[in-house]
Protein backbone atom coordinates (compact mmCIF):
# COMPACT_ATOMS: atom_id res chain seq x y z
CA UNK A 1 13.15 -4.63 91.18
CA UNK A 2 15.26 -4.37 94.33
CA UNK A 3 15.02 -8.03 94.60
CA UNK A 4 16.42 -8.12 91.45
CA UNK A 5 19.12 -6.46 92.06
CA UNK A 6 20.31 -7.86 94.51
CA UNK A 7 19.52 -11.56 93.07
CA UNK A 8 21.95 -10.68 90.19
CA UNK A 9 24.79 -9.60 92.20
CA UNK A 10 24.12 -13.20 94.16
CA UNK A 11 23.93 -15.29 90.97
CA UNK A 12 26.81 -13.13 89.22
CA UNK A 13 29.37 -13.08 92.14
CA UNK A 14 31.32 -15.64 91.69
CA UNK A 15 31.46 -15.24 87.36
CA UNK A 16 32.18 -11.89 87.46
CA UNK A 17 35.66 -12.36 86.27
CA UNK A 18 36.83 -14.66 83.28
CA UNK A 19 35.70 -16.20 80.23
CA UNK A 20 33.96 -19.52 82.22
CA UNK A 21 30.64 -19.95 81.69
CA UNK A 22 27.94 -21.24 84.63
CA UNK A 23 29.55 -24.52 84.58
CA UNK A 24 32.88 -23.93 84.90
CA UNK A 25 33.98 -24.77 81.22
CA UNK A 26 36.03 -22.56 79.36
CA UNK A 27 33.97 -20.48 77.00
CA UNK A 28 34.36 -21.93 73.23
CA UNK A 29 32.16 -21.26 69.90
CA UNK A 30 30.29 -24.58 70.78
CA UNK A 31 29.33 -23.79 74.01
CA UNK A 32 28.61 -20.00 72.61
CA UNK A 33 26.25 -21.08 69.66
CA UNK A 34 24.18 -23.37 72.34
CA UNK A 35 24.41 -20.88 75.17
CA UNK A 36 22.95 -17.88 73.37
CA UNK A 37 19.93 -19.19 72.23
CA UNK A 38 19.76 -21.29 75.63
CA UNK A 39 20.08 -17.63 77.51
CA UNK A 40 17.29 -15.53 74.82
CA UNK A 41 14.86 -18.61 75.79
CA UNK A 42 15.29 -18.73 79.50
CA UNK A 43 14.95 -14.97 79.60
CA UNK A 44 12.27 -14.63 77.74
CA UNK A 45 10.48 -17.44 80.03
CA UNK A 46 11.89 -15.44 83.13
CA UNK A 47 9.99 -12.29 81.68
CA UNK A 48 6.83 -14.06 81.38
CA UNK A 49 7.28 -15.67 84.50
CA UNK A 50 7.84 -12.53 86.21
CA UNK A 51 5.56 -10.62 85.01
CA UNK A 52 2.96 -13.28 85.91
CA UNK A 53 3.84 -13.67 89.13
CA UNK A 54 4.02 -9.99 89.47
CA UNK A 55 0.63 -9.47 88.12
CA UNK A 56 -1.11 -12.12 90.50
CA UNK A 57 0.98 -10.98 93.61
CA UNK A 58 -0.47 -6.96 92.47
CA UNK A 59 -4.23 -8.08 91.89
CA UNK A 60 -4.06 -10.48 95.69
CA UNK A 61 -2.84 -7.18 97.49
CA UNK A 62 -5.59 -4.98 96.02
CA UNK A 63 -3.64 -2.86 93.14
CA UNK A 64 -5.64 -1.35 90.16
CA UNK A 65 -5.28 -3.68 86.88
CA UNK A 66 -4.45 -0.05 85.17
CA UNK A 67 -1.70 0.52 87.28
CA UNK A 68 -0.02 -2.73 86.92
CA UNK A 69 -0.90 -2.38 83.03
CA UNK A 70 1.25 0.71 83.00
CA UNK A 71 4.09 0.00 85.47
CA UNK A 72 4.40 -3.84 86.31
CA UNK A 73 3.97 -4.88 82.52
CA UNK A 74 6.38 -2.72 80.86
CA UNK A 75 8.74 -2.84 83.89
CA UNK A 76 8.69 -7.23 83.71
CA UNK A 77 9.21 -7.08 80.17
CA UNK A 78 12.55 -4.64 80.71
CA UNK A 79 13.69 -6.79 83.33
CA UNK A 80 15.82 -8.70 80.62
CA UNK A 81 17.99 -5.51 80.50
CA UNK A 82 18.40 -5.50 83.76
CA UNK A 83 19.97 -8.41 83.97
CA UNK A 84 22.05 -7.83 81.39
CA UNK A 85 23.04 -4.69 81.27
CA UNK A 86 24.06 -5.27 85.21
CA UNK A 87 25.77 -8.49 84.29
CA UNK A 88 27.95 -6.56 81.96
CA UNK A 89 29.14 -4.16 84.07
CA UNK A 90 29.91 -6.16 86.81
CA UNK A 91 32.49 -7.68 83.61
CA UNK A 92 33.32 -4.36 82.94
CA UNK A 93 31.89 -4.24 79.82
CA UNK A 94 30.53 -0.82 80.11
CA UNK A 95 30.02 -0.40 76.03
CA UNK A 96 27.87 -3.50 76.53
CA UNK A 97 25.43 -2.37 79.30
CA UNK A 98 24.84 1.06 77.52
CA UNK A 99 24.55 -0.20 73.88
CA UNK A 100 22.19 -2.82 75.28
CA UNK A 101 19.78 0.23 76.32
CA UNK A 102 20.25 2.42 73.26
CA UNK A 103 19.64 -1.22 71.09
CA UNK A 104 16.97 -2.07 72.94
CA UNK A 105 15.22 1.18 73.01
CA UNK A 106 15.89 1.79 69.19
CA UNK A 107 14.53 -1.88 69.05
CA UNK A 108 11.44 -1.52 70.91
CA UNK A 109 9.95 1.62 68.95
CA UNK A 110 11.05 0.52 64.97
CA UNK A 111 11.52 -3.33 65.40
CA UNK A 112 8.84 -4.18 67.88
CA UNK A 113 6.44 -1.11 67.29
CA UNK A 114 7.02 -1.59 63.90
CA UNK A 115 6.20 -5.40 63.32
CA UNK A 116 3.13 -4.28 65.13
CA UNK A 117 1.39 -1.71 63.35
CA UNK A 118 1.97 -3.78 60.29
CA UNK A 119 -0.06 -6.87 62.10
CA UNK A 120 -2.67 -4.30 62.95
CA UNK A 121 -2.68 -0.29 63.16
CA UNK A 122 -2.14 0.86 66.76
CA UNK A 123 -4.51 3.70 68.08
CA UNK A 124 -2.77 6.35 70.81
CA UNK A 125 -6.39 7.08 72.34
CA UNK A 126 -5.54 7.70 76.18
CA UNK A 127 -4.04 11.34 77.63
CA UNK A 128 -2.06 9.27 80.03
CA UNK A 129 0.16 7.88 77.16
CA UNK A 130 0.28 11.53 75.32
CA UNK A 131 1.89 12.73 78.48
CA UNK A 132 4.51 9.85 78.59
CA UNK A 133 5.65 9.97 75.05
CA UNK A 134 6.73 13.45 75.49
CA UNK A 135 7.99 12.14 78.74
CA UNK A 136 10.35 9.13 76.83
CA UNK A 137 11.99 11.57 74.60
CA UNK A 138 12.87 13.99 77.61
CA UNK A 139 14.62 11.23 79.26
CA UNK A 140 16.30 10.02 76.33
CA UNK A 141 18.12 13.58 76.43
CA UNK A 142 18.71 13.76 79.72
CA UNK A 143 21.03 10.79 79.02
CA UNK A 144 23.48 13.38 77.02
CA UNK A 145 25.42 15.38 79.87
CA UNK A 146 25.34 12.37 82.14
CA UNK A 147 27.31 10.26 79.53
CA UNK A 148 29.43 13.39 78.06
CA UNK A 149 32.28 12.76 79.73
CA UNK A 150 32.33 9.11 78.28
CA UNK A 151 32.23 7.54 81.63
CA UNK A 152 28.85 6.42 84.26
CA UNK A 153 29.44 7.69 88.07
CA UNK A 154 27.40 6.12 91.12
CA UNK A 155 26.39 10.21 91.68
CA UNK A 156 24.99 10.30 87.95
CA UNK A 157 23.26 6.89 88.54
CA UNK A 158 21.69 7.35 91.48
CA UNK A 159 20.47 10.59 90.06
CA UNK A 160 18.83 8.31 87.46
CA UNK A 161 17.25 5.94 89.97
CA UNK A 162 15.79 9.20 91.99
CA UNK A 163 14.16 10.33 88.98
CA UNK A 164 12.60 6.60 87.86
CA UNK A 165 11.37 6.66 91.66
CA UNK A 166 9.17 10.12 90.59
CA UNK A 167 8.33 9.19 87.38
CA UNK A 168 6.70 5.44 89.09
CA UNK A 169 4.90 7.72 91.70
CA UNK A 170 3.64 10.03 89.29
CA UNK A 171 2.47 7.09 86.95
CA UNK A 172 0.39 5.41 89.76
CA UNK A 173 -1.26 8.63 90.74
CA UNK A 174 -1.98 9.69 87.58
CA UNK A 175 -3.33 6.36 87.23
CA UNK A 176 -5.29 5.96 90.35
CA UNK A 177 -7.12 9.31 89.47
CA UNK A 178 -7.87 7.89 85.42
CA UNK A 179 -9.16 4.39 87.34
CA UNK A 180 -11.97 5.90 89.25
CA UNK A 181 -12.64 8.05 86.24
CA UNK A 182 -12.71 4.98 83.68
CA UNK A 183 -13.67 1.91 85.51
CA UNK A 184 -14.73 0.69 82.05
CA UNK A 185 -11.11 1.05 80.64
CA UNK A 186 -10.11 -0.61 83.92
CA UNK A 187 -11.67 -3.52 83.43
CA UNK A 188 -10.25 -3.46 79.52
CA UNK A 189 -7.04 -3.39 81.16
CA UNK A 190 -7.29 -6.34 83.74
CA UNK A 191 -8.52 -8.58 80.86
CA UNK A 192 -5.85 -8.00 78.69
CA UNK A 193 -3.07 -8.66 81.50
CA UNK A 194 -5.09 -11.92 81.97
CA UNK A 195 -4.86 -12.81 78.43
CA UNK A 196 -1.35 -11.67 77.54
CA UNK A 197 -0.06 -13.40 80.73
CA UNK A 198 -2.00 -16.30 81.01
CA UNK A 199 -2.90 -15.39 84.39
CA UNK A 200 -5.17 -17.33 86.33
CA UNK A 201 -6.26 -17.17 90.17
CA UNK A 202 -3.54 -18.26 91.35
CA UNK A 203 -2.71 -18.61 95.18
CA UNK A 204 -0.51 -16.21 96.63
CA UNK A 205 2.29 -18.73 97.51
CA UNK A 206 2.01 -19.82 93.70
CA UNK A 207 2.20 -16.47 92.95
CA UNK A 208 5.26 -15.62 94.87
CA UNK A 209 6.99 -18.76 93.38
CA UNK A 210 6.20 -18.05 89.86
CA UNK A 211 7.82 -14.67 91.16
CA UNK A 212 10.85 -16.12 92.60
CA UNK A 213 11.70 -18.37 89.52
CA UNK A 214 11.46 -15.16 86.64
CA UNK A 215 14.07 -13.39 88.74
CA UNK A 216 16.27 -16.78 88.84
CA UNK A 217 15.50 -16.90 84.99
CA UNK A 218 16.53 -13.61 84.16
CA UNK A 219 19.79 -13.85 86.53
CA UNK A 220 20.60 -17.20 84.57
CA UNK A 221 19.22 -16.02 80.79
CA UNK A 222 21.41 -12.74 81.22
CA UNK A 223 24.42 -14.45 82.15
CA UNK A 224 24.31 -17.00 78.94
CA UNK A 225 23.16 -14.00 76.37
CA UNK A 226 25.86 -12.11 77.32
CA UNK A 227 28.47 -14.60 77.62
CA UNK A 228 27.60 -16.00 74.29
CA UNK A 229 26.91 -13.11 72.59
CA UNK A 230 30.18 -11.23 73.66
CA UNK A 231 32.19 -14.62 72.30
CA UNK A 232 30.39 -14.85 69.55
CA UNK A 233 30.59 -10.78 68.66
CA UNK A 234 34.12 -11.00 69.01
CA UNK A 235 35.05 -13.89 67.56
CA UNK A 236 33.03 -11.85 64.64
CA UNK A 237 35.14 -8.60 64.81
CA UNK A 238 32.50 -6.42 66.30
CA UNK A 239 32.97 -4.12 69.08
CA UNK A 240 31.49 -4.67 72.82
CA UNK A 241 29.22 -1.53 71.79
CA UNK A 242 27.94 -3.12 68.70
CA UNK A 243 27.38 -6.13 70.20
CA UNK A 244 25.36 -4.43 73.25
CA UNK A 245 23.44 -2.38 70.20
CA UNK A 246 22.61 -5.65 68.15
CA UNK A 247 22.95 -8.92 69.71
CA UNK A 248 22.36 -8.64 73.19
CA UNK A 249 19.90 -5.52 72.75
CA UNK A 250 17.47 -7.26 70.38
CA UNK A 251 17.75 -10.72 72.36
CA UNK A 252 16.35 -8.60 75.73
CA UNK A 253 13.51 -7.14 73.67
CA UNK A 254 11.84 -10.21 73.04
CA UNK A 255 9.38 -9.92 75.96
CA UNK A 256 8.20 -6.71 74.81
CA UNK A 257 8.19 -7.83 71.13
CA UNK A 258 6.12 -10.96 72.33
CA UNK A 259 3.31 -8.82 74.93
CA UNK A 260 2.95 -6.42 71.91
CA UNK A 261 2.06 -8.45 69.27
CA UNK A 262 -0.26 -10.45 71.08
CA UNK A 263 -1.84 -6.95 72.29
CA UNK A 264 -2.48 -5.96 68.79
CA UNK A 265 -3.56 -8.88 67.78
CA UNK A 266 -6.30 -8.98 70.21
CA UNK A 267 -6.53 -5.45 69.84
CA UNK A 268 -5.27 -3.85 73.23
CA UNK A 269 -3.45 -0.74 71.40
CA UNK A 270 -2.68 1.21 74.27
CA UNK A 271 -1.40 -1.40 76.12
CA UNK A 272 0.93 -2.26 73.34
CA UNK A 273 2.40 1.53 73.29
CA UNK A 274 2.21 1.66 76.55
CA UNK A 275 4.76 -1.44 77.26
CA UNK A 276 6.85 0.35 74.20
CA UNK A 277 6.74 3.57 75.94
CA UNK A 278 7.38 2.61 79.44
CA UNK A 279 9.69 -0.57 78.89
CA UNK A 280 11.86 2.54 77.22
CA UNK A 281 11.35 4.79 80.48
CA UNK A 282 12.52 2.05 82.29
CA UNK A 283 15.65 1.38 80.48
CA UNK A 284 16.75 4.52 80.30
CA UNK A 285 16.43 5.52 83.98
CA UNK A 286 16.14 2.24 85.59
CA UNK A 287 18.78 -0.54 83.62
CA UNK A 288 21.52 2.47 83.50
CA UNK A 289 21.17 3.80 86.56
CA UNK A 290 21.27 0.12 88.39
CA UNK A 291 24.55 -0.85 86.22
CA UNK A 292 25.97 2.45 86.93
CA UNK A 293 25.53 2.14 90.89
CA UNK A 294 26.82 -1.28 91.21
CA UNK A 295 30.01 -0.56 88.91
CA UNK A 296 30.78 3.40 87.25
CA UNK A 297 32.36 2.84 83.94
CA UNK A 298 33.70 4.21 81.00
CA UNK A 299 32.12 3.83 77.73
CA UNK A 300 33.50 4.80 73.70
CA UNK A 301 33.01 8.00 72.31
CA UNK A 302 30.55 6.25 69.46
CA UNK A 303 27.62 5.88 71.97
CA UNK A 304 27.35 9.67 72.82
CA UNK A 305 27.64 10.35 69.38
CA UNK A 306 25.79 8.92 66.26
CA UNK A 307 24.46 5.31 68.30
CA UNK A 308 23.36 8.25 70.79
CA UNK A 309 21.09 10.45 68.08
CA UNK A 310 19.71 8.00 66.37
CA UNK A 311 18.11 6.60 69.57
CA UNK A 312 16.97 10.26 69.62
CA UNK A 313 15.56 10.23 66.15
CA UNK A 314 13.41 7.45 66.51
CA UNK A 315 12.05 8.38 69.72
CA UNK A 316 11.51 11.37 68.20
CA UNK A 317 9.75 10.18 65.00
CA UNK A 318 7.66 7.65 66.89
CA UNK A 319 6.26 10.40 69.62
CA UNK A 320 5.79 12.70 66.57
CA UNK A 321 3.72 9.72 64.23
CA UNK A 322 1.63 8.82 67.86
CA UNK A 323 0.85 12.31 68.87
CA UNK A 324 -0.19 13.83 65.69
CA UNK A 325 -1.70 11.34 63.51
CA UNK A 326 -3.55 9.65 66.54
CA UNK A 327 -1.59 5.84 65.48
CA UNK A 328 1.02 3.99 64.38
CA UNK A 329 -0.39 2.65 61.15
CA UNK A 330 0.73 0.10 58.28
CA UNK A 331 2.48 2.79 56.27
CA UNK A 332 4.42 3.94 59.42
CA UNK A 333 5.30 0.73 61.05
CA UNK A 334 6.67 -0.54 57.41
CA UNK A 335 9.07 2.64 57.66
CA UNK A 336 10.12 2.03 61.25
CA UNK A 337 11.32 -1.19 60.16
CA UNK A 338 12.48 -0.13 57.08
CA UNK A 339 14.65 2.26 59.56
CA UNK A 340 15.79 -0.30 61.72
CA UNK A 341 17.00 -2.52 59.32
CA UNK A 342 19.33 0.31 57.22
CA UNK A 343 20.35 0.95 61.43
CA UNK A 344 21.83 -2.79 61.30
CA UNK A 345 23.55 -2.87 57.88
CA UNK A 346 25.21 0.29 59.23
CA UNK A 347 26.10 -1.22 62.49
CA UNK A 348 27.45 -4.99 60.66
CA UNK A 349 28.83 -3.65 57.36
CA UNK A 350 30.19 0.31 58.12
CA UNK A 351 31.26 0.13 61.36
CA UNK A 352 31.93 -3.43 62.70
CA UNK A 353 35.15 -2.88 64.70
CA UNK A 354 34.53 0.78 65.89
């Protein structure tokens, strides 16, 4: 992800500033309605690109299937708000980057873990993702006296980062220790990164191309989606922190809506709440505290208020449904959906311009 980083920075340099898109043309609606869909489709190649790449580059060097199930898959599919979220504050657009992480998380656990259960009931079975649900709400709060004061420091940020570091070493401990304990689930694991990623034995140079060209996706993906999006949101009347909480935020959840479903439907539910789970870790700590070290910013009072809770709620509700009841079944993915769609008619029709 350090690559990353610095590959945006490289790619976003020289468009930081302005309303020009990649060519050089002045941003217009037609350029907007072909760039956005342009950007969602070259990210969400990037994604899979990465995280197959990443996968094949983790299995050559030796790493535990488990532990790139649990770390390498949820982080590749959250590498789309990376690249966004970093693209908009380099614009500025601090609203964006942090409604793109509250949308996306809000998205990931009612829109994506919702759509899911209703394809097929999702089992929580291992303790390793009982531990990290409790572990996804506790970050989710931490977010409240870091954004209080409405803006993002680099101190606060890199405070972020330092924790994401401990949480990733904890994760591939605690997964090292559950692989030599469950070589059975191990092998569950490597099969469905090999079907969900249409991973093959690929050759390490292979590999680290495949590698190479998801992070150039991303980069390029991020910079249309937001671009467009941001035109095309106000050109609509909505606010930059609507349009991070709707547009851009469910655009950069398509990886983790695409892994999931095909999880479920081949029946690999712990790897589908374990992308939901993580890929919301990741955004949290990771996509915030990367934005906020390249560029502090301020943000509106809205998004440490009700955008803020409701984030809260539903990470609340969905730990609560796992935990307890075992799954995510039929009954309570219809809800989560049901949720996330009275979320957007409040979002488009009570509070467009706020």
């Amino acid at each position: 992800m350090c690559v990353l980083f610095f590959v945006i920075l490289w790619v976003f340099g020289d468009v930081a500033s302005g309303r020009r898109n990649a060519m050089g043309f002045e941003m217009n609606m037609f350029w907007a309605v072909i760039g956005l869909p342009a950007g969602l489709g070259i990210l969400l190649k990037g994604a899979n690109l990465l995280v197959d790449g990443a996968v094949a580059l983790a299995e050559k060097l030796g790493v535990s299937p488990l532990i790139i199930g649990l770390t390498i898959v949820a982080m590749g599919t959250s590498a789309p708000e990376v690249a966004a979220s970093v693209k908009a504050a380099i614009r500025n657009m601090g609203n964006v980057a942090i409604g793109n992480v509250y949308g996306s998380n809000i998205a990931n656990l009612a829109l994506v873990g919702g759509a899911c259960a209703l394809i097929r009931p999702l089992s929580v079975k291992t303790g390793v993702l009982r531990r990290e649900l409790p572990v996804m709400l506790i970050v989710a709060l931490l977010l409240y006296p870091v954004l209080a004061d409405l803006s993002l420091g680099r101190i606060e940020s890199v405070i972020l980062l330092s924790i994401f570091v401990g949480l990733i070493v904890f994760t591939v401990v605690s997964a090292v220790s559950e692989s030599k304990a469950r070589p059975d689930e191990v092998r569950q694991v490597s099969e469905h990164i090999r079907e969900t990623t249409g991973h093959t034995d690929k050759p390490i140079v292979k590999s680290i191309v495949y590698t190479v060209l998801g992070l150039g996706g991303l980069a390029l993906g991020a910079h249309f989606t937001v671009e467009s999006g941001v035109f095309i949101g106000e050109w609509a009347g909505l606010s930059e922190a609507v349009i991070g909480l709707t547009i851009i935020a469910i655009g950069t959840s398509l990886p983790e809506l695409m892994t999931c479903v095909v999880a479920a439907l081949k029946g690999h539910d712990d790897i589908s709440i374990g992308n939901l789970v993580g890929s919301n870790v990741f955004n949290t700590l990771l996509v915030i505290g990367t934005a906020g070290a390249i560029r502090p910013f301020g943000i509106t009072a809205r998004l440490v208020g009700v955008d803020y809770w409701i984030m809260i709620a539903v990470s609340a509700v969905f730990m609560l449904i796992a935990i307890f009841c075992k799954r995510i079944g039929r009954i309570s993915g219809a809800l989560l959906l049901t949720a996330y769609g009275a979320y957007m008619v409040y979002l488009f029709v009570f509070t467009p311009s706020v």
